[in-house]
Protein backbone atom coordinates (compact mmCIF):
# COMPACT_ATOMS: atom_id res chain seq x y z
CA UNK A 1 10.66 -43.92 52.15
CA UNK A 2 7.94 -41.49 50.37
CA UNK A 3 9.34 -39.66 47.50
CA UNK A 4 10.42 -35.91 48.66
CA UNK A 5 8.08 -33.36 49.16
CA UNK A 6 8.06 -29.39 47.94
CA UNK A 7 7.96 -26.16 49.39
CA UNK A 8 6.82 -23.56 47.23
CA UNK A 9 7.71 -19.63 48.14
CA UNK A 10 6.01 -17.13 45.73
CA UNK A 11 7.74 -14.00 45.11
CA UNK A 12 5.41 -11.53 46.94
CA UNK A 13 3.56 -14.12 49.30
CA UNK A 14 4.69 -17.66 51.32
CA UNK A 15 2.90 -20.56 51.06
CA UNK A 16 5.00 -23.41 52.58
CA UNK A 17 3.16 -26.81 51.37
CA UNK A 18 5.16 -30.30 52.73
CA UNK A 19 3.54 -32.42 50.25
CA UNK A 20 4.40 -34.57 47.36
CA UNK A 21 1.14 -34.21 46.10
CA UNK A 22 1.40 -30.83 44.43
CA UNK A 23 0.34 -28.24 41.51
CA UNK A 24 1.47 -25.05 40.94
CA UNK A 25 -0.24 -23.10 38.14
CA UNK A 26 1.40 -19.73 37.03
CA UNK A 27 -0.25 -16.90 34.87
CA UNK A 28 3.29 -15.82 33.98
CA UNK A 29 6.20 -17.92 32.75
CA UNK A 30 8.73 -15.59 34.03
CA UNK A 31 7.31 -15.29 37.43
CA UNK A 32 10.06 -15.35 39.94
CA UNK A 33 9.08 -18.41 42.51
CA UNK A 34 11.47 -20.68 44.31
CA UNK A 35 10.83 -24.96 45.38
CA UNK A 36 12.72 -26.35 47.97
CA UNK A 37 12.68 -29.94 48.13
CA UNK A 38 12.25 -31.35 51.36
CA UNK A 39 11.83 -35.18 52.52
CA UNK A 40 8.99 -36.63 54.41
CA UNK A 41 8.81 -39.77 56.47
CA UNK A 42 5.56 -41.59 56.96
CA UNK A 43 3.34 -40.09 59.97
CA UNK A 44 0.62 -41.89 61.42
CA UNK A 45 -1.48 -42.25 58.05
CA UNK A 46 0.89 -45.15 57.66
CA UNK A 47 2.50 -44.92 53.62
CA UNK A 48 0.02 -42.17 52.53
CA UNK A 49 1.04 -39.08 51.97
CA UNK A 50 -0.23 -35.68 53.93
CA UNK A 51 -0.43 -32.19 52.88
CA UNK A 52 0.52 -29.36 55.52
CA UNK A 53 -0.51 -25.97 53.81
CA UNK A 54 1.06 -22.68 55.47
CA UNK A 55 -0.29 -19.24 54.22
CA UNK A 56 1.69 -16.33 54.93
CA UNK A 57 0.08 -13.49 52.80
CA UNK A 58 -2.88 -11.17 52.89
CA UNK A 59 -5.54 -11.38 50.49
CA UNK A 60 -5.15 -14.86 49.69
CA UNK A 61 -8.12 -17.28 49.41
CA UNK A 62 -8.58 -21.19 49.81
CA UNK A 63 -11.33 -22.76 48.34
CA UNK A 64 -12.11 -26.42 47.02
CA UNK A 65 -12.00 -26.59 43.12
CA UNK A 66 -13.57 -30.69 42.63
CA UNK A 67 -11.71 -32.94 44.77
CA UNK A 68 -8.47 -30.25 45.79
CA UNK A 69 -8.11 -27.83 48.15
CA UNK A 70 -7.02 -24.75 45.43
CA UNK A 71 -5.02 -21.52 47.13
CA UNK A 72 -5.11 -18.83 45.40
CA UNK A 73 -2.81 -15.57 45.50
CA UNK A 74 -3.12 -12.01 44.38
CA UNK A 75 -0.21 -12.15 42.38
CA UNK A 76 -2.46 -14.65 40.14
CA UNK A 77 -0.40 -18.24 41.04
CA UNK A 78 -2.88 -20.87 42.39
CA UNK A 79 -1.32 -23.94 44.08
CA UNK A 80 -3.02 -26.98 43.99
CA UNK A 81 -3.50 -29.89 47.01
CA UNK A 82 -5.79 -33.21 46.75
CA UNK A 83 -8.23 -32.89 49.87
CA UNK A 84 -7.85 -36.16 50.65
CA UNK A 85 -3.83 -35.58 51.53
CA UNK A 86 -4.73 -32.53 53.37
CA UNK A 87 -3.88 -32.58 56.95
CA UNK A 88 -4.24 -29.22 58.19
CA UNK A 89 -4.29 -25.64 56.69
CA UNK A 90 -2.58 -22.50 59.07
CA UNK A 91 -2.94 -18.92 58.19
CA UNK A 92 -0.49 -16.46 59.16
CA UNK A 93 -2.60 -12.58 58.62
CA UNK A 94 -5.52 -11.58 56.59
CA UNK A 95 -6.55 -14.28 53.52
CA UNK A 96 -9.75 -16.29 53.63
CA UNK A 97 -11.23 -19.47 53.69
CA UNK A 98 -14.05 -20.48 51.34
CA UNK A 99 -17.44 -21.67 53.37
CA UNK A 100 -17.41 -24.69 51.05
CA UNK A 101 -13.70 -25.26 52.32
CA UNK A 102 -14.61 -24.72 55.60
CA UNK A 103 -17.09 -27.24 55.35
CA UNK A 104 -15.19 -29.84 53.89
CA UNK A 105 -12.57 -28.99 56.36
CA UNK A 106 -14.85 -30.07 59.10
CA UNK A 107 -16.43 -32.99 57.47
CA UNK A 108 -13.14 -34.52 57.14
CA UNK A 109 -11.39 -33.39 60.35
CA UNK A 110 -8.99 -31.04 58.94
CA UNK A 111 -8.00 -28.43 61.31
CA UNK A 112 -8.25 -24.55 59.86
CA UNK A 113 -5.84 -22.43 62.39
CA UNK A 114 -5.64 -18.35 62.49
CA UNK A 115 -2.55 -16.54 63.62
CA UNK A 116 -1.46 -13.16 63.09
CA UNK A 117 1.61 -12.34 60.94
CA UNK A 118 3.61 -11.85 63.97
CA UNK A 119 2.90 -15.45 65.10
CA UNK A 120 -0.16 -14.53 67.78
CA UNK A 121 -2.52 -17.59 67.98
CA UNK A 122 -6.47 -16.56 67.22
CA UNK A 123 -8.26 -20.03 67.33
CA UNK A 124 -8.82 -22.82 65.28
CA UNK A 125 -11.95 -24.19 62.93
CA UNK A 126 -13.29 -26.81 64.40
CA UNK A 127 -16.25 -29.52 64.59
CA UNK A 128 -17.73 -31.52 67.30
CA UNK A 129 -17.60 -34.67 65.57
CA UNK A 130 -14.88 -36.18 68.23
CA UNK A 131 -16.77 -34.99 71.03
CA UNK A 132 -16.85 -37.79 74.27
CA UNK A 133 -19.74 -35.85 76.66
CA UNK A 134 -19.00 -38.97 78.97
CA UNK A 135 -15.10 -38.94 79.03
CA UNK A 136 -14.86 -34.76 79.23
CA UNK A 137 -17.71 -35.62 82.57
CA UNK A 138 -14.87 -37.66 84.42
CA UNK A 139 -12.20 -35.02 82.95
CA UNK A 140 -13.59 -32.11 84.61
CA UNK A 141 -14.99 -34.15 87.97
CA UNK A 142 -10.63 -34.44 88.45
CA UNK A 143 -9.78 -31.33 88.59
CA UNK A 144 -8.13 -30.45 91.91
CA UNK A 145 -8.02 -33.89 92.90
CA UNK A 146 -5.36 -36.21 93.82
CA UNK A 147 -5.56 -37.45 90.02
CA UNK A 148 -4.41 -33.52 89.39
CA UNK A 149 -1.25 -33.31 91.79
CA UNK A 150 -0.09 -37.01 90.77
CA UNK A 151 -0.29 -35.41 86.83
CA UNK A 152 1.04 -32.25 87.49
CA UNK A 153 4.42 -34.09 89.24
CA UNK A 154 5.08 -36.35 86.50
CA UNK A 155 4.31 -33.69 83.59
CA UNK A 156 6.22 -30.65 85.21
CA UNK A 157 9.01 -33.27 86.41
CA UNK A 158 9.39 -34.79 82.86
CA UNK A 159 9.16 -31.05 81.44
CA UNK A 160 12.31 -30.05 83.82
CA UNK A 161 14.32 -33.58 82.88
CA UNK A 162 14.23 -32.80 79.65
CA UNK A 163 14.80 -29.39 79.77
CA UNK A 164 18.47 -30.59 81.90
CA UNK A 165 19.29 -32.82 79.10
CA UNK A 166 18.99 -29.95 76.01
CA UNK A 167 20.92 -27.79 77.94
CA UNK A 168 23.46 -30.33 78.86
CA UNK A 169 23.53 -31.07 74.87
CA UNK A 170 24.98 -27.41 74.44
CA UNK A 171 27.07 -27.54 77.54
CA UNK A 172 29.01 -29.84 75.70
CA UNK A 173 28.79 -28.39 71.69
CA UNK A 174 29.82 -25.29 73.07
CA UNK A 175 32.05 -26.65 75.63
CA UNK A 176 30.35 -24.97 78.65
CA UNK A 177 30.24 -25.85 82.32
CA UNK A 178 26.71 -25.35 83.90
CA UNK A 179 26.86 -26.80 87.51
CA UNK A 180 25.07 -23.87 88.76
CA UNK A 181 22.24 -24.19 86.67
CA UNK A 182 21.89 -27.48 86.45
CA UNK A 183 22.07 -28.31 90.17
CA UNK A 184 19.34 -25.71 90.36
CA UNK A 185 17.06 -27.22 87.96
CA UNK A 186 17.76 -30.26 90.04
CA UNK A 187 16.82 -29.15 92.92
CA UNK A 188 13.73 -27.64 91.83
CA UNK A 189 12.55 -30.95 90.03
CA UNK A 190 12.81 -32.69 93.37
CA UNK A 191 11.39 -30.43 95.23
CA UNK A 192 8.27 -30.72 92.05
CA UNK A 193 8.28 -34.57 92.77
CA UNK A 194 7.94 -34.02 96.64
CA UNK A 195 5.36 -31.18 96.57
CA UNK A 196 1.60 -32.08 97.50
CA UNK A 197 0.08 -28.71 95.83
CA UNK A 198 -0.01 -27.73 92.07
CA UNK A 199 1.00 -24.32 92.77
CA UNK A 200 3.98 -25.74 94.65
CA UNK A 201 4.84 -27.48 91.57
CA UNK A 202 4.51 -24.76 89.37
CA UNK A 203 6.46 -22.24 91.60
CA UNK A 204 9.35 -24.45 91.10
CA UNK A 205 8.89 -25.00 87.50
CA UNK A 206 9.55 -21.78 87.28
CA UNK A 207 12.59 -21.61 89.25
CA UNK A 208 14.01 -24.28 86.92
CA UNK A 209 12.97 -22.64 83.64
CA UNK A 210 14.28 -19.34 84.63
CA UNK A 211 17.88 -21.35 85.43
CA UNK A 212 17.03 -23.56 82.24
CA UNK A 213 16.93 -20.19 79.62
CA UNK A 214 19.85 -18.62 81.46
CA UNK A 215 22.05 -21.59 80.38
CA UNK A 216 20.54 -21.75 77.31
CA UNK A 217 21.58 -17.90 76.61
CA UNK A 218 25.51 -18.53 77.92
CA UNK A 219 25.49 -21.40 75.44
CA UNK A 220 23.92 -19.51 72.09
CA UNK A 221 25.70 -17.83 69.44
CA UNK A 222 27.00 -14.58 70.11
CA UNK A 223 24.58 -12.54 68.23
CA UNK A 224 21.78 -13.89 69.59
CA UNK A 225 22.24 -13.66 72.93
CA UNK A 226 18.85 -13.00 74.82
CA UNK A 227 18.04 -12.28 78.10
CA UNK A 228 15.51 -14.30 79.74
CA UNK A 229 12.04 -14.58 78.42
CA UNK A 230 10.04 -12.33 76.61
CA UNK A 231 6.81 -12.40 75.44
CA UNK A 232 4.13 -10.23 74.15
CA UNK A 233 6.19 -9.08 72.35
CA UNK A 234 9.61 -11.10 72.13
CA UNK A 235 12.02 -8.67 72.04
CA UNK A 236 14.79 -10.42 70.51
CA UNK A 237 15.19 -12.87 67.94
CA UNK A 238 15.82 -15.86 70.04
CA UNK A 239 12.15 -15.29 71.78
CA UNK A 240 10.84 -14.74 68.85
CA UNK A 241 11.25 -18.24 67.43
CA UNK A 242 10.75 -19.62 71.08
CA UNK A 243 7.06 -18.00 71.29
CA UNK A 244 6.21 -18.70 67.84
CA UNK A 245 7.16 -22.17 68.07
CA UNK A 246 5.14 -22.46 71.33
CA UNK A 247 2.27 -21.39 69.12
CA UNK A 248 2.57 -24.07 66.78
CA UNK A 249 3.31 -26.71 69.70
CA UNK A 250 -0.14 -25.65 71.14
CA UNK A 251 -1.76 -26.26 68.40
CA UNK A 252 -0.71 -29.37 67.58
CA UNK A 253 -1.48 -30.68 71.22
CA UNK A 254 -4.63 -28.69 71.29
CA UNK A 255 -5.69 -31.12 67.71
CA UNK A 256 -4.68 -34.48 69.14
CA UNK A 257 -6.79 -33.48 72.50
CA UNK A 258 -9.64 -32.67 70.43
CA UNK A 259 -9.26 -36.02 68.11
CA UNK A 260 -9.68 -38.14 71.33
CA UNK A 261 -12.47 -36.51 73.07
CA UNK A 262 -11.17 -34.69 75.48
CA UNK A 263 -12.11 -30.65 76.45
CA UNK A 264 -8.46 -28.46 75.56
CA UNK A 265 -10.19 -25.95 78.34
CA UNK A 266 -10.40 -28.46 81.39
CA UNK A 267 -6.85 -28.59 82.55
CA UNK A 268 -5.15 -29.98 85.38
CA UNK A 269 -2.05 -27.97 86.32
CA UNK A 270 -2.94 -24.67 85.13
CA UNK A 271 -5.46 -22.95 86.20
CA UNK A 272 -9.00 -22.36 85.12
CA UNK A 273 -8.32 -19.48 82.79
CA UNK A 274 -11.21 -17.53 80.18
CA UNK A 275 -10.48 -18.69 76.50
CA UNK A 276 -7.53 -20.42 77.19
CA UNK A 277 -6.95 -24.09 76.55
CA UNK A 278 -5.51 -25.01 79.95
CA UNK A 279 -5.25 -28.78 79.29
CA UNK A 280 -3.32 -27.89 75.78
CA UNK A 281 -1.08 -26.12 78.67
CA UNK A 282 -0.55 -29.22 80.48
CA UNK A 283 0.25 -31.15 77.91
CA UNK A 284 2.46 -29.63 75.75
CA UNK A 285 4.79 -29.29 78.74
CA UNK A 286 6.93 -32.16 78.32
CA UNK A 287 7.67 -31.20 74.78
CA UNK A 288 8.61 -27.14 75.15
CA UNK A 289 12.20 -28.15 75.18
CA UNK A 290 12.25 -31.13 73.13
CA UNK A 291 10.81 -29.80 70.18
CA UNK A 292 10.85 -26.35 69.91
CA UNK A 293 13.97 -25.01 71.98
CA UNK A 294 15.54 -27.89 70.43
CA UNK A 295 14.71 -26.92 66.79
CA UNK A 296 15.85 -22.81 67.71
CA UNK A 297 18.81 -23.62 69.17
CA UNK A 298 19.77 -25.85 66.10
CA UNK A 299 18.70 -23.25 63.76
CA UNK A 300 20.94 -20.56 65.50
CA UNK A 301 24.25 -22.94 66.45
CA UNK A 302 24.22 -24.54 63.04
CA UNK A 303 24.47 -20.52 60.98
CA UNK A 304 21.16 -21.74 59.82
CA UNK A 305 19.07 -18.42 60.47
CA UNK A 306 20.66 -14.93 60.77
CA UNK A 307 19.57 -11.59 62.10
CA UNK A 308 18.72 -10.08 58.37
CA UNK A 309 15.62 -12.92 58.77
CA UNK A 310 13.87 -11.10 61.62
CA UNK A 311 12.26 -7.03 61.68
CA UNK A 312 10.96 -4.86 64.05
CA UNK A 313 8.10 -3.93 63.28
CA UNK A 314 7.40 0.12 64.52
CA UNK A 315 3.60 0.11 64.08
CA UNK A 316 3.66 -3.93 66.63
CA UNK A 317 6.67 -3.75 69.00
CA UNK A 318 8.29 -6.30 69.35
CA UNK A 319 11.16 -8.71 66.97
CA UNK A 320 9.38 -10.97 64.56
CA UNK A 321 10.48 -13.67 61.46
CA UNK A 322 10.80 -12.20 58.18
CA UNK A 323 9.11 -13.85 54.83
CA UNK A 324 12.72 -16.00 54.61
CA UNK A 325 12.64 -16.26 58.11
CA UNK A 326 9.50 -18.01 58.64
CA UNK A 327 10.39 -20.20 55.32
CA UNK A 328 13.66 -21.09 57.31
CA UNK A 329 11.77 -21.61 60.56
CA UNK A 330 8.91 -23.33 59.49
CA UNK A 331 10.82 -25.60 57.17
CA UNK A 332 13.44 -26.92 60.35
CA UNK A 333 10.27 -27.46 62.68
CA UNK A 334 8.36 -29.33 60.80
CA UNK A 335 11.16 -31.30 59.78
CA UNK A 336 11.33 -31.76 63.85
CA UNK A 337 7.43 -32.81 63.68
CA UNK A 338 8.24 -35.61 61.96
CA UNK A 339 11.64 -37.29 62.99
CA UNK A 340 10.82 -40.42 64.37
CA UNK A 341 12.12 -41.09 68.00
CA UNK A 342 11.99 -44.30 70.26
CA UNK A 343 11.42 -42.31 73.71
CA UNK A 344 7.71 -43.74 74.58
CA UNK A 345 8.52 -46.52 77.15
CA UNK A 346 4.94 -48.04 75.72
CA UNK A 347 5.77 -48.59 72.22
CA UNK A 348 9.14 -50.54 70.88
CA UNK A 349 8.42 -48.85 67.53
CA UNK A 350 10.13 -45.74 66.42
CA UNK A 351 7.22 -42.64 65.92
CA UNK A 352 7.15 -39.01 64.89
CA UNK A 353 7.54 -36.61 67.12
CA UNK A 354 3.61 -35.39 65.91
CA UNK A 355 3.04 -39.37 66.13
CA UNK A 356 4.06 -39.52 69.79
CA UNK A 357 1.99 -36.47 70.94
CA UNK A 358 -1.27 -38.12 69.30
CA UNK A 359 -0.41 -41.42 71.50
CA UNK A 360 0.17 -39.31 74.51
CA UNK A 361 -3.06 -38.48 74.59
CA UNK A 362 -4.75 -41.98 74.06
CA UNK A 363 -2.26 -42.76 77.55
CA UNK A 364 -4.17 -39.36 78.73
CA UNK A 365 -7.80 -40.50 77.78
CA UNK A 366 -7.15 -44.39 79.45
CA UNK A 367 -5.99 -42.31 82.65
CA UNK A 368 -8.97 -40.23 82.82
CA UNK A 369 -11.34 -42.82 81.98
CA UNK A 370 -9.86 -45.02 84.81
CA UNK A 371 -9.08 -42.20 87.54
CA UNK A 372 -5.64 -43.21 87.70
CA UNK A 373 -2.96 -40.78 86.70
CA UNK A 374 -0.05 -43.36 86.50
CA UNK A 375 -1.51 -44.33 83.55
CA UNK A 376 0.03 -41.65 81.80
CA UNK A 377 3.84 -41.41 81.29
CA UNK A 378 5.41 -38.15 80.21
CA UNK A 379 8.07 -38.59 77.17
CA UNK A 380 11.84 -38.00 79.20
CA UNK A 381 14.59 -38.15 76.72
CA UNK A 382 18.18 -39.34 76.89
């Protein structure tokens, strides 16, 4: 097992940094900062260990100082990261990025993502060094094909399955009976596996996740009861996390698309849409519930996140994570990134979670190369 990482939280900014590798230099002894240790497991750099740098502070700036990627705050604390550890930088409002760290970040494949302080997703720095012309030619030539329908079923079928199974988790913590939920999730992932249209499919995905939250809101602690979905804004704490985390899902899936040649803007199940990544969409269906709902219901069943760690913010309606909040949030999901799970029917090996999505799409990019959509398997947990 790698030694633990640290998590360093500065008193007037947030920079979460899941890395062993770490320096923290401080113009003032008595500066009030906090570490939290937190342990890693090995990801798909085999034994070395990666560097995940979050930035949640304006006026901020990340630059490369020799060979490490150097952050440095207004407060006057710089924290310190070898480039060659780095794995991906995310900033959360208004700090900057260096154009020599920008181009070191694309030279070595290091994804730079924007999102605003409420957790809205902006885009990504990126290069075109894993572009496949030929493999995004057959990708787009199978849209609204039969390769599309066959997809859709097994991706929006998985995505229901597993969404039964986490609610049938807290059926039993909480000592709940569902019937009427589940049977109607049932029902509409049959009716998925039977339909010959997309927008049959996703008609009925939508029936199911509608029945899917409902549970999940008779089964959540009392405070945080929600009801239904909300987005843009969340208006509760619970949707909060949930669209947030959906962020960071996208994001990941959107990387691993990119990494294997594949266009994030030529889906299959959603449709053609202006500047959004459709086939990100797609893919990071089957892992909504796994990963993310998973991780927020944990955080709010196990007294692990309370209502002082969200605000409402008068001047951007809407409930967002505070500073501790998004510490707290951040911390659990990427802890969730990288549990390692045996749930790939491919592979006898135990993976990450962030593991399994980057093998999903190699399944994805064999399919498309070979026009045949059994190729890929969605992940359907037990």
């Amino acid at each position: 097992m790698p030694r633990e990482g640290t998590e360093t939280i500065a008193d007037f900014s947030l920079s979460l940094i899941f890395s062993p590798n770490l320096e923290i230099r401080c113009p003032e002894r008595g500066r009030n900062f906090m570490v939290l240790e937190l342990s890693l497991q090995n990801d798909e750099r085999g034994d070395e260990y990666v560097s995940l740098l979050y930035v949640n502070e304006n006026g901020a700036l990340i630059g490369i100082e020799g060979n490490k990627c150097v952050a440095k705050y207004k407060d006057g604390m710089e924290t310190f990261i070898p480039i060659e550890s780095l794995e991906g930088i995310t900033i959360m409002g208004q700090s900057q990025v260096t154009t020599k760290c920008m181009e070191e970040c694309m030279m070595r494949g290091i994804p730079v993502t924007y999102f605003s302080k409420g957790g809205r997703y902006f885009g990504r720095l990126m290069s075109t060094g894993h572009v496949n012309v030929e493999r995004q030619r057959k990708q787009s030539a199978l849209y609204d094909t039969d390769f599309a329908v066959e997809l859709g079923k097994k991706i929006l079928s998985a995505k229901v399955r597993n969404q039964s199974v986490v609610l049938r988790r807290y059926e039993k913590s909480k000592h709940k009976t569902l019937e009427e939920e589940q049977q109607m999730m049932l029902i509409c992932r049959n009716r998925i596996l039977t339909s010959k249209k997309i927008t049959e499919m996703i008609g009925f995905e939508g029936q199911a996740a509608k029945s899917y939250f409902q549970g999940l809101s008779k089964c959540i602690d009392e405070e945080f009861k929600f009801q239904g979905r909300s987005r843009r804004p969340p208006k509760d704490e619970f949707n909060s996390m949930i669209s947030f985390g959906y962020s960071l899902l996208l994001n990941e899936v959107y990387c691993k698309i990119e990494m294997k040649g594949l266009n994030p803007y030529f889906g299959f199940i959603h449709r053609d849409a202006e500047k959004h990544p459709t086939l990100a969409s797609d893919l990071m269906e089957e892992w909504r519930a796994v990963i993310v709902d998973a991780t927020v219901m944990s955080l709010i069943n196990g007294y692990e996140i309370k209502k002082e760690h969200f605000q409402t913010d008068l001047d951007q309606p809407g409930c967002y994570l505070t500073r501790e909040g998004l510490k707290i949030f951040l911390n659990k999901l990427e802890r969730k990134f990288r549990t390692e799970v045996r749930y790939l029917k491919y592979t006898d090996s135990a993976v990450s979670f962030r593991r399994a999505i980057l093998l999903q799409m190699d399944r994805l990019a064999k399919a498309i190369e070979e026009g045949d959509a059994s190729i890929y398997e969605p992940i359907i947990i037990r």
